[in-house]
C-alpha atoms as a PDB file:
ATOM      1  CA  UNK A   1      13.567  15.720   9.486  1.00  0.00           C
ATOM      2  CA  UNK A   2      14.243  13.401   6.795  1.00  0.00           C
ATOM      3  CA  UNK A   3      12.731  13.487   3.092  1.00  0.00           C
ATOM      4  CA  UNK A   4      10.102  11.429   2.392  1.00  0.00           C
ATOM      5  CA  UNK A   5      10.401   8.898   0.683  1.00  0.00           C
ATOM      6  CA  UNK A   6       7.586   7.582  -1.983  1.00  0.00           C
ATOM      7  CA  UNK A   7       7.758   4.040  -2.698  1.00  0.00           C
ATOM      8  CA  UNK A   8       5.347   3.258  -5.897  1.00  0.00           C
ATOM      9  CA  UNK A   9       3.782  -0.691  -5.837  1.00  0.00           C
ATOM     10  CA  UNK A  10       2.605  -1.815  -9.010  1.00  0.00           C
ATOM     11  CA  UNK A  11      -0.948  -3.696  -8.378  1.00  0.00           C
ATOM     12  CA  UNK A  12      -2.605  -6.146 -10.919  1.00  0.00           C
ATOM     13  CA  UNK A  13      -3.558  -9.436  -9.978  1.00  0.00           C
ATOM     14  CA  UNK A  14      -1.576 -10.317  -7.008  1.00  0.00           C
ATOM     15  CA  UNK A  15      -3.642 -10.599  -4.151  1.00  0.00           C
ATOM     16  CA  UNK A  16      -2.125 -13.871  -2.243  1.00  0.00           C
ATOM     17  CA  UNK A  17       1.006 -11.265  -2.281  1.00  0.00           C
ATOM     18  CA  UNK A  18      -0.403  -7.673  -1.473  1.00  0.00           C
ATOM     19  CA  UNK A  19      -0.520  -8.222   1.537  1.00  0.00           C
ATOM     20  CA  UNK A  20       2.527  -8.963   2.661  1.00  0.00           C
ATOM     21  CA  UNK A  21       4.056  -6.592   0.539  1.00  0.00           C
ATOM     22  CA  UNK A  22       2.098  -3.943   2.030  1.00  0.00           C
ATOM     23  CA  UNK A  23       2.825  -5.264   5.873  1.00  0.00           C
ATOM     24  CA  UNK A  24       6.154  -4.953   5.083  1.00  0.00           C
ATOM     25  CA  UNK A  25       6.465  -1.706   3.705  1.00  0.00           C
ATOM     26  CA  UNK A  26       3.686  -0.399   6.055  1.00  0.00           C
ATOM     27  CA  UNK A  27       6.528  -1.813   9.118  1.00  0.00           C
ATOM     28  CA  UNK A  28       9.970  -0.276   7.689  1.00  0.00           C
ATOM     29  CA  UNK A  29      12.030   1.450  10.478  1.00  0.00           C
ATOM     30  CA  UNK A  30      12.021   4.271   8.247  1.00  0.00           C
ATOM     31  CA  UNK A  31       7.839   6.141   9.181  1.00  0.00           C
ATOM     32  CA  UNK A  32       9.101   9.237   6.576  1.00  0.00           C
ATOM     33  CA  UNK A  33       7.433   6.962   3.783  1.00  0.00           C
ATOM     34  CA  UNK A  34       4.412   7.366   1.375  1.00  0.00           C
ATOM     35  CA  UNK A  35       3.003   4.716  -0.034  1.00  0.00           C
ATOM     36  CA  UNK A  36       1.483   4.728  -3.977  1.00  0.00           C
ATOM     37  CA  UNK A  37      -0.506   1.803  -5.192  1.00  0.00           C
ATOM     38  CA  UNK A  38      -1.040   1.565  -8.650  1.00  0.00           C
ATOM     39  CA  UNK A  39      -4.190  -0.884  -9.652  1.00  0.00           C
ATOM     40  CA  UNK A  40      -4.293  -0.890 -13.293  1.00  0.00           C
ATOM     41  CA  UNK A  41      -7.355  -2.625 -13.520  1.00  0.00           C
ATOM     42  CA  UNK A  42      -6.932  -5.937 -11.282  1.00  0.00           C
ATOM     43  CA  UNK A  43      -9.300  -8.963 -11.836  1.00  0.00           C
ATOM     44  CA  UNK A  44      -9.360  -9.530  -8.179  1.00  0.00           C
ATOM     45  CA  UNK A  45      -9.619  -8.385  -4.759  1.00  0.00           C
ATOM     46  CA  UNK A  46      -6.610  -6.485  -4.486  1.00  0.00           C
ATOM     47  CA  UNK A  47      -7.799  -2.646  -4.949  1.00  0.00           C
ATOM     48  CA  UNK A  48     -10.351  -3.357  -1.930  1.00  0.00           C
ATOM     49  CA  UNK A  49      -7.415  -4.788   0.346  1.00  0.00           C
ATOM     50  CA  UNK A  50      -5.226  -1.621  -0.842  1.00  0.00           C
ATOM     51  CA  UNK A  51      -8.138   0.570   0.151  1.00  0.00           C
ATOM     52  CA  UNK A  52      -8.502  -1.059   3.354  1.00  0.00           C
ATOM     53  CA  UNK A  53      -5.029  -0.502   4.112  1.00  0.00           C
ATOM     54  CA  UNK A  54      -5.492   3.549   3.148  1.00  0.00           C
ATOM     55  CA  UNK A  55      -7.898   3.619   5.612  1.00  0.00           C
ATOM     56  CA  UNK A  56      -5.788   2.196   8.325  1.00  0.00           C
ATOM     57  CA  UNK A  57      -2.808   4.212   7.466  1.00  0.00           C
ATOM     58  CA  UNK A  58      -4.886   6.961   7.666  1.00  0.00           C
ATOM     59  CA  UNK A  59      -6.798   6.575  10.865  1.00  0.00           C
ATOM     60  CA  UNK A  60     -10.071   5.959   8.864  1.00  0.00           C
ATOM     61  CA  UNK A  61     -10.389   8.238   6.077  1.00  0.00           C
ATOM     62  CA  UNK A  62      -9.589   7.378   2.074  1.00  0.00           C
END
């Protein structure tokens, strides 16, 4: 088994990007992966649209 491998994504105020970011990380070849978004207090939407991917990723649950 490979390590995992955490990959850290600094979140504040980029919602027309977090997405896409997220898709792509959330699509690597490499599945060994966690994924650690930091919202440090965004003015927008983007620490609902990183929850909603949590709960995808994890088949529901946050």
């Amino acid at each position: 088994m490979q390590p995992k491998l955490s990959i850290v994504v600094l979140v504040y105020n980029v919602e027309p990007y977090i997405r896409q970011c997220l898709d792509s990380l959330v699509n690597q070849t490499m599945k060994n992966i966690e994924i650690i978004c930091i919202d440090d207090g965004s003015l927008d939407n983007c620490g609902a649209i990183c929850d909603e991917y949590a709960k995808v990723e994890r088949g529901g649950n946050i």
